[in-house]
C-alpha atoms as a PDB file:
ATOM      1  CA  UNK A   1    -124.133 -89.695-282.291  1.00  0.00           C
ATOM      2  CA  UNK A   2    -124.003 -87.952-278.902  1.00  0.00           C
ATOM      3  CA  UNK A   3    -121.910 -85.288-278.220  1.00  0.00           C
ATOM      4  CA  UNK A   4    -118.999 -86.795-276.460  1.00  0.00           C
ATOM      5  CA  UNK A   5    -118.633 -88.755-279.390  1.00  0.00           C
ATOM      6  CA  UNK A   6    -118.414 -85.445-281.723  1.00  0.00           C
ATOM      7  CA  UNK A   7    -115.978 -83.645-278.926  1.00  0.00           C
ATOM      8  CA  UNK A   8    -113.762 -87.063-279.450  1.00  0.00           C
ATOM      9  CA  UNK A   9    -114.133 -86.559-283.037  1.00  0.00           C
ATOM     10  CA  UNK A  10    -113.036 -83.141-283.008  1.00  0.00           C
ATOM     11  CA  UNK A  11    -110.747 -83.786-280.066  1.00  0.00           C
ATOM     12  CA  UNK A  12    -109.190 -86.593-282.606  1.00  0.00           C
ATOM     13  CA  UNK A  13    -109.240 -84.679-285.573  1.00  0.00           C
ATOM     14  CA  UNK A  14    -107.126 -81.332-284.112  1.00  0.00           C
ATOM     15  CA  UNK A  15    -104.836 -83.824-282.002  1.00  0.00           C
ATOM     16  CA  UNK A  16    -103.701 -84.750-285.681  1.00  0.00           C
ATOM     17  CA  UNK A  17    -103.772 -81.366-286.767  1.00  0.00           C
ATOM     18  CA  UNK A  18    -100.874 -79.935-283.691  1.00  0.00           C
ATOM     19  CA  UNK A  19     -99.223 -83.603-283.597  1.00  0.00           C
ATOM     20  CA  UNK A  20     -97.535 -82.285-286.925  1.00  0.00           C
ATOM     21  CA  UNK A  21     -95.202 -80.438-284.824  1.00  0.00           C
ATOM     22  CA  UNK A  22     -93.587 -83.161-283.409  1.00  0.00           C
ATOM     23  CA  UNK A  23     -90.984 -83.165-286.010  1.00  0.00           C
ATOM     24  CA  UNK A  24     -89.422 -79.837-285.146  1.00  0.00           C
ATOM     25  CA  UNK A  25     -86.116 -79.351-286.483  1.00  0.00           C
ATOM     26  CA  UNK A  26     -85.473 -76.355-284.669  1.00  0.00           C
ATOM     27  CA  UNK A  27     -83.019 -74.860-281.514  1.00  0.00           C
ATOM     28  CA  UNK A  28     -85.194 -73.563-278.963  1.00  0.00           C
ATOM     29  CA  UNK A  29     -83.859 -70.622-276.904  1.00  0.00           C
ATOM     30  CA  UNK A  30     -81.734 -69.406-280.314  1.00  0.00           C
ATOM     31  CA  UNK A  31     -85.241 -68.432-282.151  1.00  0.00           C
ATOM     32  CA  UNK A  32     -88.003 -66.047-281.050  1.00  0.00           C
ATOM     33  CA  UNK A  33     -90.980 -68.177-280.290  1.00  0.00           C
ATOM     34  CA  UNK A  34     -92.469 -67.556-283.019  1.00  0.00           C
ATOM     35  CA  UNK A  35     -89.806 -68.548-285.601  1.00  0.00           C
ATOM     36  CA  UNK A  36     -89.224 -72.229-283.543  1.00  0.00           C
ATOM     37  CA  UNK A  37     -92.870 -73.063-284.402  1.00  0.00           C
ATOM     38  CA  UNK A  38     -92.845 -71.760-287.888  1.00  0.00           C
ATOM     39  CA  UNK A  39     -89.524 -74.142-288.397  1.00  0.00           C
ATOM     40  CA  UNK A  40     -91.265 -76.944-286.895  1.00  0.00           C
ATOM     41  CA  UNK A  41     -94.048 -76.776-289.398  1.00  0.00           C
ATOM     42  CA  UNK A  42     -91.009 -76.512-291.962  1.00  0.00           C
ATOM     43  CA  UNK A  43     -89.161 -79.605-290.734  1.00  0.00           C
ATOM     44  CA  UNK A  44     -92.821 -81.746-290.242  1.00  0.00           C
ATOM     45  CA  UNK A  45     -92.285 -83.905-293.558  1.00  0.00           C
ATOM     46  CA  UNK A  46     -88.755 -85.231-291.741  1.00  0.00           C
ATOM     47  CA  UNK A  47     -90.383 -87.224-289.327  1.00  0.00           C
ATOM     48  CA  UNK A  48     -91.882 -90.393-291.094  1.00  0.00           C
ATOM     49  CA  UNK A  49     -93.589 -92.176-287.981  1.00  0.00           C
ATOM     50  CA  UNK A  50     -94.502 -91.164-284.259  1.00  0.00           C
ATOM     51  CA  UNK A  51     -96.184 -92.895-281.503  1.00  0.00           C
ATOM     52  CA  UNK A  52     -98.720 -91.115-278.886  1.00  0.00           C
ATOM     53  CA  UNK A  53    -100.776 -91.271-275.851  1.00  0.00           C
ATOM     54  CA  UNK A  54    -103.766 -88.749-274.814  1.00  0.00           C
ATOM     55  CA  UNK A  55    -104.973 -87.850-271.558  1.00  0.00           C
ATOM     56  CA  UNK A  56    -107.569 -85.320-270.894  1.00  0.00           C
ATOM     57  CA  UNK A  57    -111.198 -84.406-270.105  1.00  0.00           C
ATOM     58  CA  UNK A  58    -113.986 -83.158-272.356  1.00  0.00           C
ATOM     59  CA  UNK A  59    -117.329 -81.202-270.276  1.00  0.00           C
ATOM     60  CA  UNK A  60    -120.545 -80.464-271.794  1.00  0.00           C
ATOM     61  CA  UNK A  61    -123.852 -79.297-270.100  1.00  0.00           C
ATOM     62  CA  UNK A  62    -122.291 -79.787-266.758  1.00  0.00           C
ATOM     63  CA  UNK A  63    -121.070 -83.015-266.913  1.00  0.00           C
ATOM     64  CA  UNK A  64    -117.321 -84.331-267.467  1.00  0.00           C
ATOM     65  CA  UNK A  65    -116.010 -87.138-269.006  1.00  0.00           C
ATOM     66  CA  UNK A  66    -112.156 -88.635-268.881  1.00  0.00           C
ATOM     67  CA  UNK A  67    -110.709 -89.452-271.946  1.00  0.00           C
ATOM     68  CA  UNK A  68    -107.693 -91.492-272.825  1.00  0.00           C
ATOM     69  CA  UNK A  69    -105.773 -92.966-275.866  1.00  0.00           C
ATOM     70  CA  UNK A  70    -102.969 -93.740-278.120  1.00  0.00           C
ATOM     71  CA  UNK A  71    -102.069 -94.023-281.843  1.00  0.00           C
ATOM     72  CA  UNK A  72     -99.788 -94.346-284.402  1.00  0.00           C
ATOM     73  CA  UNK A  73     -98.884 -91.848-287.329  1.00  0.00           C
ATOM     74  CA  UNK A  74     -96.969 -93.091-290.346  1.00  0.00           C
ATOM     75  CA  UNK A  75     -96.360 -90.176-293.116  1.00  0.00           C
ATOM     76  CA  UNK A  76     -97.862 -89.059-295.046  1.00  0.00           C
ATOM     77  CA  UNK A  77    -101.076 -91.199-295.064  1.00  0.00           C
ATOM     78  CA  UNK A  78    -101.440 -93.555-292.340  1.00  0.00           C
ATOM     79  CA  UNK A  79    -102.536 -93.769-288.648  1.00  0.00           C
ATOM     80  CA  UNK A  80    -104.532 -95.886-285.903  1.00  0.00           C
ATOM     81  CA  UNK A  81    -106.042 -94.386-282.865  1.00  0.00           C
ATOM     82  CA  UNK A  82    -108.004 -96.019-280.193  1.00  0.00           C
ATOM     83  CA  UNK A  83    -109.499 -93.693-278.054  1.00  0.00           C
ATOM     84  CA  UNK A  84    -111.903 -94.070-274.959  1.00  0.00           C
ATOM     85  CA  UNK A  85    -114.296 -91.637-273.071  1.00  0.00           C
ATOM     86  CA  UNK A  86    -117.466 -92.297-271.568  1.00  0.00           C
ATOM     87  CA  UNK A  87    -116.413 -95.822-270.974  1.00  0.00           C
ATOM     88  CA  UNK A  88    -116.938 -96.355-274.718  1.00  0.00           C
ATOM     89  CA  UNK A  89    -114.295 -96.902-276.740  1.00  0.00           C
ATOM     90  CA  UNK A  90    -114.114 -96.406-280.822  1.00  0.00           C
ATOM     91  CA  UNK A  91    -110.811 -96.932-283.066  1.00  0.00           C
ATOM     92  CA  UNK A  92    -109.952 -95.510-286.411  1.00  0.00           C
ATOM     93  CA  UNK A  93    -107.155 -96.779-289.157  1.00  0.00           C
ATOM     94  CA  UNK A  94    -106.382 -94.628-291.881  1.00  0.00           C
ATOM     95  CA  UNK A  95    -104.952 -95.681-295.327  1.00  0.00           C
ATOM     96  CA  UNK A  96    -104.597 -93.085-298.097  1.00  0.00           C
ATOM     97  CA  UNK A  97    -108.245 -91.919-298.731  1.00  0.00           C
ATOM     98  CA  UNK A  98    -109.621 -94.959-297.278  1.00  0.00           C
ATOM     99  CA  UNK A  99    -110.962 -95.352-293.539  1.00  0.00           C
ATOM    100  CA  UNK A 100    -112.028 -97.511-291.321  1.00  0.00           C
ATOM    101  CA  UNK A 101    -114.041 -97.160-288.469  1.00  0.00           C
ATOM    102  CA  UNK A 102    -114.532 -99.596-285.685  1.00  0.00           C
ATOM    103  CA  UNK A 103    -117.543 -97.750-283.447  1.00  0.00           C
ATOM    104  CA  UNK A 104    -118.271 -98.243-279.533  1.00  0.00           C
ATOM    105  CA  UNK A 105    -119.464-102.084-278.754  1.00  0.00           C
ATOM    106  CA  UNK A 106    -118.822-103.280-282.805  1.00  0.00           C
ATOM    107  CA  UNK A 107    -117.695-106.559-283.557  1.00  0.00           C
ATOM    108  CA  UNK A 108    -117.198-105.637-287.208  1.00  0.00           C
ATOM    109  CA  UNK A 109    -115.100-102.908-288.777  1.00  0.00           C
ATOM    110  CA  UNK A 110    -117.217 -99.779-291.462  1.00  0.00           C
ATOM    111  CA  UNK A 111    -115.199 -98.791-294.419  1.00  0.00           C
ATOM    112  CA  UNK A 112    -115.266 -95.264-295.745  1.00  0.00           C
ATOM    113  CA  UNK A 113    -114.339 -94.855-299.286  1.00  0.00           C
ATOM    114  CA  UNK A 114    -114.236 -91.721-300.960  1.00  0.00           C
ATOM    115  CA  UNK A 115    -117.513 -90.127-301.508  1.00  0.00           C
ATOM    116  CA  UNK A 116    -119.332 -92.053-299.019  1.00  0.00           C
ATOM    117  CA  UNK A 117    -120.344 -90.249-295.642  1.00  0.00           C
ATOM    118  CA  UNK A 118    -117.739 -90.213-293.398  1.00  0.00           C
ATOM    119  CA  UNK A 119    -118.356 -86.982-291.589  1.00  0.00           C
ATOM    120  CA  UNK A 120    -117.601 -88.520-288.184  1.00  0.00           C
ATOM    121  CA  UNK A 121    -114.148 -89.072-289.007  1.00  0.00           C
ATOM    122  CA  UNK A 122    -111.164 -86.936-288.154  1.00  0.00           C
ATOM    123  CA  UNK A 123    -109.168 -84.984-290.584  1.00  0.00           C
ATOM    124  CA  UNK A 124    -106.309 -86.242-292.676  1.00  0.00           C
ATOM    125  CA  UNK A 125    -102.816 -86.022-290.717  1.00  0.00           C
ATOM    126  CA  UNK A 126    -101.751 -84.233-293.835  1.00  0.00           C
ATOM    127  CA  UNK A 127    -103.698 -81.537-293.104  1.00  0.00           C
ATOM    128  CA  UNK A 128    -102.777 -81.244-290.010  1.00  0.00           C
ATOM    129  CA  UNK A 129     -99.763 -78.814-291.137  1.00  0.00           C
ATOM    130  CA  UNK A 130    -101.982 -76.061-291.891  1.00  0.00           C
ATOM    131  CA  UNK A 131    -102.448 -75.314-288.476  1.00  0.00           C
ATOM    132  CA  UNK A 132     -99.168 -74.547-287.703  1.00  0.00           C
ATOM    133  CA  UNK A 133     -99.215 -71.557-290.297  1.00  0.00           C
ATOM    134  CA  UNK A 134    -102.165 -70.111-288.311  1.00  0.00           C
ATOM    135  CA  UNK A 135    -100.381 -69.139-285.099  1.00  0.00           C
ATOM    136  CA  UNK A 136    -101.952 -65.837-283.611  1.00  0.00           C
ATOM    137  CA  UNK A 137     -99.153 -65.297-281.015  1.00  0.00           C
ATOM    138  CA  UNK A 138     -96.393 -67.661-279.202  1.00  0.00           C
ATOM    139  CA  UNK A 139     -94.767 -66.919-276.165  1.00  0.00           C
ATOM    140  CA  UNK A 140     -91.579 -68.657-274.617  1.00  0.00           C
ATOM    141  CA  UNK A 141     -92.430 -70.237-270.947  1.00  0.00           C
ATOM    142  CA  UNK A 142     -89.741 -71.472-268.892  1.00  0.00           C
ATOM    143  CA  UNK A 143     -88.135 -74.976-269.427  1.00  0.00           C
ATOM    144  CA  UNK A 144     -89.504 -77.811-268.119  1.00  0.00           C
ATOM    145  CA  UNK A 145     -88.164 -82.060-268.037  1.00  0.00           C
ATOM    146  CA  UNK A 146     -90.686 -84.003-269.690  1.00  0.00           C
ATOM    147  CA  UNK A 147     -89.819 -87.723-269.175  1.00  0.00           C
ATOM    148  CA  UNK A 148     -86.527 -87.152-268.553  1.00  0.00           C
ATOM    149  CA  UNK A 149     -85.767 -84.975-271.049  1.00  0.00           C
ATOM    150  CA  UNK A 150     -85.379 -81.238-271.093  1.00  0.00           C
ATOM    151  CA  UNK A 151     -87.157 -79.094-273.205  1.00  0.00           C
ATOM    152  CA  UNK A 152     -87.983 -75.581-274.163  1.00  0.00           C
ATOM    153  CA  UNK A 153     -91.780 -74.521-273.280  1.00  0.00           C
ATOM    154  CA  UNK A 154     -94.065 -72.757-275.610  1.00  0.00           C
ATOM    155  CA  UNK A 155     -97.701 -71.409-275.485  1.00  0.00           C
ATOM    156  CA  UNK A 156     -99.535 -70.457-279.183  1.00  0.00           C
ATOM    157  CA  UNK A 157    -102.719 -69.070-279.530  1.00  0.00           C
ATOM    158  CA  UNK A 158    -104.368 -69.925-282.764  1.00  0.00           C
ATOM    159  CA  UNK A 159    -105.688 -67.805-285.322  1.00  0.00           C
ATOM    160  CA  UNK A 160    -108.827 -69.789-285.910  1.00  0.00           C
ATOM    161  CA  UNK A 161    -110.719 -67.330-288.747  1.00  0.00           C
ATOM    162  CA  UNK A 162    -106.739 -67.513-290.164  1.00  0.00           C
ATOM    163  CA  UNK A 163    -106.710 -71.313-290.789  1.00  0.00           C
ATOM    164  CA  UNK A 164    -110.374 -71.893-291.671  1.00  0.00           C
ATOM    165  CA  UNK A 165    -109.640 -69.269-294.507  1.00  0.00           C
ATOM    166  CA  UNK A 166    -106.441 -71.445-295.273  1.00  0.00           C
ATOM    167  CA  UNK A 167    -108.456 -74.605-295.453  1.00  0.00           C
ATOM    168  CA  UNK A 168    -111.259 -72.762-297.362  1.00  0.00           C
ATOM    169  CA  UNK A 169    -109.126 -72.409-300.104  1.00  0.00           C
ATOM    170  CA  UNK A 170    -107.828 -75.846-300.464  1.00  0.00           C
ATOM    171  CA  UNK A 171    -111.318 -77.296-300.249  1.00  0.00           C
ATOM    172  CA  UNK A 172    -112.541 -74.623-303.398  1.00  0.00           C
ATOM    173  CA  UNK A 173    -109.688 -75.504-305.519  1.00  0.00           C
ATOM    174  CA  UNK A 174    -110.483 -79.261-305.127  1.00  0.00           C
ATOM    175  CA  UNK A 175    -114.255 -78.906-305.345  1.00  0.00           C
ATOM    176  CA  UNK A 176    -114.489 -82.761-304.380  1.00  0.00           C
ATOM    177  CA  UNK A 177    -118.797 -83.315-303.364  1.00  0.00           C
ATOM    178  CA  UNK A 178    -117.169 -85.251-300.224  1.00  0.00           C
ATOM    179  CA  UNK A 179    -114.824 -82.608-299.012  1.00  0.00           C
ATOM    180  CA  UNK A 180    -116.988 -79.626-299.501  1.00  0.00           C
ATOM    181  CA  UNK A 181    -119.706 -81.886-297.217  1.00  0.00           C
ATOM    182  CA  UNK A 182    -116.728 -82.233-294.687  1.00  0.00           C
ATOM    183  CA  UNK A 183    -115.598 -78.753-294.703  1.00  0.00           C
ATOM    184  CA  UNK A 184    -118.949 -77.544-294.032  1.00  0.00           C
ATOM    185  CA  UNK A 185    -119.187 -79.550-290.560  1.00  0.00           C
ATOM    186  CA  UNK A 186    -115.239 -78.559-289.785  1.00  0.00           C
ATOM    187  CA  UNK A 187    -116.118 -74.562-290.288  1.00  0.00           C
ATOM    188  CA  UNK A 188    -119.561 -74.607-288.249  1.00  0.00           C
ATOM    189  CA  UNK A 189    -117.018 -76.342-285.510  1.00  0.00           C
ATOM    190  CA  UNK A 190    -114.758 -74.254-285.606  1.00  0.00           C
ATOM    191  CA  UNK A 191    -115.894 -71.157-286.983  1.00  0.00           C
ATOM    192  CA  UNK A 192    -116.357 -69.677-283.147  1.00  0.00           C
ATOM    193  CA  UNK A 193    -113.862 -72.346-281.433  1.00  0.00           C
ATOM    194  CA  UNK A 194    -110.670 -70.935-279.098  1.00  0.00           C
ATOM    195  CA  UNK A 195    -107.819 -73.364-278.867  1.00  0.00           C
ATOM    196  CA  UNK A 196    -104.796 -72.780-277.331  1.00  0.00           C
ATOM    197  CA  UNK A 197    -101.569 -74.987-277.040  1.00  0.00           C
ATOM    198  CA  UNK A 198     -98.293 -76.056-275.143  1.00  0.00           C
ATOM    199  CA  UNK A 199     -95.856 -77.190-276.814  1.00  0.00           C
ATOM    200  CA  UNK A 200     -92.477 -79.017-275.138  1.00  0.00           C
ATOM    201  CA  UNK A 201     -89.544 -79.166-277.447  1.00  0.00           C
ATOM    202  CA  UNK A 202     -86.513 -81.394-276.951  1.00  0.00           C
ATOM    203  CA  UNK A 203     -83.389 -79.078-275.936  1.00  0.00           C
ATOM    204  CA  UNK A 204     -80.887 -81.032-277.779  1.00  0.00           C
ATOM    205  CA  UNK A 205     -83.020 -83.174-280.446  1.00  0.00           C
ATOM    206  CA  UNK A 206     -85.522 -80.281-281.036  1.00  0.00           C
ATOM    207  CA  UNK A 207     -88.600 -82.890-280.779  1.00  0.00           C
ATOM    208  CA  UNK A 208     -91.724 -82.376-279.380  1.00  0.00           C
ATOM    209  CA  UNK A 209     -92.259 -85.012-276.227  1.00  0.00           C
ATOM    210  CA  UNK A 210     -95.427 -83.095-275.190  1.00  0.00           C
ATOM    211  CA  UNK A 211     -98.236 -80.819-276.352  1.00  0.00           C
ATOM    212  CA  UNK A 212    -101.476 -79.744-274.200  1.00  0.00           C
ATOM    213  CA  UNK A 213    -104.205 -78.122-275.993  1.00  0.00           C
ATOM    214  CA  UNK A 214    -107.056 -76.977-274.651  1.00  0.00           C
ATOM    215  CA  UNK A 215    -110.217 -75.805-276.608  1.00  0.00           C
ATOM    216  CA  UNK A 216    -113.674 -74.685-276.697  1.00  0.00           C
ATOM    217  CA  UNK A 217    -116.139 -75.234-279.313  1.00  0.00           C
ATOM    218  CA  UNK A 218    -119.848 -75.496-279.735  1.00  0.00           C
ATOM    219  CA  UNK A 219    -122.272 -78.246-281.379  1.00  0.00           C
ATOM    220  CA  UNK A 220    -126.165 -77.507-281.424  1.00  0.00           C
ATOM    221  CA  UNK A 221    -127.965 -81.211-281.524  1.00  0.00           C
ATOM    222  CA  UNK A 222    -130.804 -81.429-284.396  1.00  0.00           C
ATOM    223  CA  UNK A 223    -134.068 -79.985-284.142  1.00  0.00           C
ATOM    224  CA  UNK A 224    -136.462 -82.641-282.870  1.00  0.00           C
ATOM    225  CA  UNK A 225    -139.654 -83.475-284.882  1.00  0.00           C
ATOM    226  CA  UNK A 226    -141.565 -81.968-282.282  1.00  0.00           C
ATOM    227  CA  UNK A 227    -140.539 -79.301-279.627  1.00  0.00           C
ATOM    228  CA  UNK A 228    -139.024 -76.446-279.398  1.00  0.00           C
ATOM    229  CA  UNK A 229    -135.442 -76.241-281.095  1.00  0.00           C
ATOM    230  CA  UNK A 230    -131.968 -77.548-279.695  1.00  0.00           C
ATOM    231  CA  UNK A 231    -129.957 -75.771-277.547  1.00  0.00           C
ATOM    232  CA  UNK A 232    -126.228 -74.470-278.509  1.00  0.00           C
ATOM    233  CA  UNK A 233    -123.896 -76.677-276.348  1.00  0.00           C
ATOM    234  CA  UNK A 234    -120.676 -75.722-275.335  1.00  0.00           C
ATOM    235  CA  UNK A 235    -118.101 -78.213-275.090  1.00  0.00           C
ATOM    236  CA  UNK A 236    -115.373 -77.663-273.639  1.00  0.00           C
ATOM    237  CA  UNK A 237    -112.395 -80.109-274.085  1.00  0.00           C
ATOM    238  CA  UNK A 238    -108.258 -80.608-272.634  1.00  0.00           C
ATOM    239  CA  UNK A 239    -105.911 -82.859-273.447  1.00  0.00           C
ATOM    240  CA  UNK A 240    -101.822 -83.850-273.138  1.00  0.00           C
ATOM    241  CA  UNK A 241    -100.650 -85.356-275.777  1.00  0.00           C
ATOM    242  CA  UNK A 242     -96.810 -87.154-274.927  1.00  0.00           C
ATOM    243  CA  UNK A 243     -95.012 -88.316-278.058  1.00  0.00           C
ATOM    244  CA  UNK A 244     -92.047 -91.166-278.470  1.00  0.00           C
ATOM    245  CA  UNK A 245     -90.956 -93.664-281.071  1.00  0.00           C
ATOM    246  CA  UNK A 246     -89.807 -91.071-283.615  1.00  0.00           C
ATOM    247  CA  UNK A 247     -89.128 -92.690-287.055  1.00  0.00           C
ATOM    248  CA  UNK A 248     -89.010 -95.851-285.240  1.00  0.00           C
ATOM    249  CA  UNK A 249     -90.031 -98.613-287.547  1.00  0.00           C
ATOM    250  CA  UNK A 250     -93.982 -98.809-287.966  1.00  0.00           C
ATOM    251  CA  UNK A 251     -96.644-100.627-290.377  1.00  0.00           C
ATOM    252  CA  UNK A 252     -99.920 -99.614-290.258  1.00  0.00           C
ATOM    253  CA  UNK A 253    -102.522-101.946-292.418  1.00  0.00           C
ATOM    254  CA  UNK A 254    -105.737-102.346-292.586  1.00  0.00           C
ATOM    255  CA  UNK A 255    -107.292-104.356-289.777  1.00  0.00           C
ATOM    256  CA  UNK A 256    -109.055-107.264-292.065  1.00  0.00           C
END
């Protein structure tokens, strides 16, 4: 796996963990900043399905990549995303535990059951809540119309060490062989990551049409056989994410 492939992965992965928002039930402009994203992680479990493109750009080691996408979320257990970069393209359907994983050039579809490896895979949309408890700070920008709609403008930082701590102590209280595997890949991610994010909030229906999220996290390749040892990369990654179809009617099944 190269590392474009693990910046989609993690790209993927925190795209569902911020996409949570999008079922913010609060006013903007009545709320300090702060409050209007704590009340959208409140109101999350309202929205039962979304629809959303992703447009951005991932650089590592000098050189730059496009990506693009879309996908479908269906609360509290399903999704599909089919996302390009590199002009390879891989898609992903999610049912309950069970995934399924369609890689770049495959004709045939890889299931992932639990307690198989499945490290390449992004992180539950669940989960993706947790993030929103681990705002650092969040600061009110002025308003902006995001396809034709106008809506209050927010930047967060994230607490990183706050939600890997948060996650930490989900994954001990489960003790599940597969998760702790999977948590130990998410922490050396993320452990030293910065990630930032835009959020664009619906003045009168208090949804989020548009997110941007930029981060920057490291992988170091494995040691070769021979040679001297990998190199840290940093990997650098941006995307918009634009959001519609809000509890519009959705099925999501598994592709065979």
């Amino acid at each position: 796996m190269n590392k474009y492939t693990h910046a989609v992965t993690l790209l993927i992965g925190v795209s569902f963990l911020l996409s949570s928002v999008a079922g913010c039930g609060g006013q903007p402009g009545r709320l300090s900043p702060k409050a209007a994203v704590a009340e959208a992680y409140a109101a999350t479990t309202a929205i039962r399905s979304m629809h959303y493109t992703i447009t951005g750009a991932i650089s590592a080691s000098g050189e730059v990549q496009e990506i693009d996408g879309e996908g479908d979320i269906l609360l509290p257990d399903r999704e599909r995303v089919k996302m390009g970069v590199a002009g390879e393209t891989v898609e992903i359907v999610r049912i309950g535990d069970k995934q399924y994983l369609k890689s770049p050039g495959a004709v045939e579809w890889q299931v992932y059951e639990p307690g198989s490896e499945s490290q390449s895979l992004p992180a539950e949309p669940m989960d993706a809540l947790g993030y929103l408890q681990s705002v650092a700070a969040v600061t009110q920008l002025s308003d902006e119309t995001v396809a034709g709609v106008m809506c209050g403008h927010y930047q967060s930082v994230i607490d990183v060490a706050q939600h890997l701590a948060t996650m930490e102590a989900a994954v001990t209280e489960r003790a599940d062989a597969e998760m702790q595997q999977g948590w130990q890949m998410v922490r050396e991610r993320l452990e030293d990551a910065s990630v930032t994010v835009e959020v664009w909030i619906g003045k009168e229906d208090h949804l989020v049409y548009q997110e941007k999220l930029d981060m920057k996290t490291y992988f170091t390749p494995p040691t070769p056989a021979h040679g001297p040892p990998a190199e840290r990369i940093t990997i650098t990654s941006t995307a918009t994410i634009r959001f519609s179809k809000f509890n519009q009617p959705l099925e999501i099944e598994p592709p065979f």
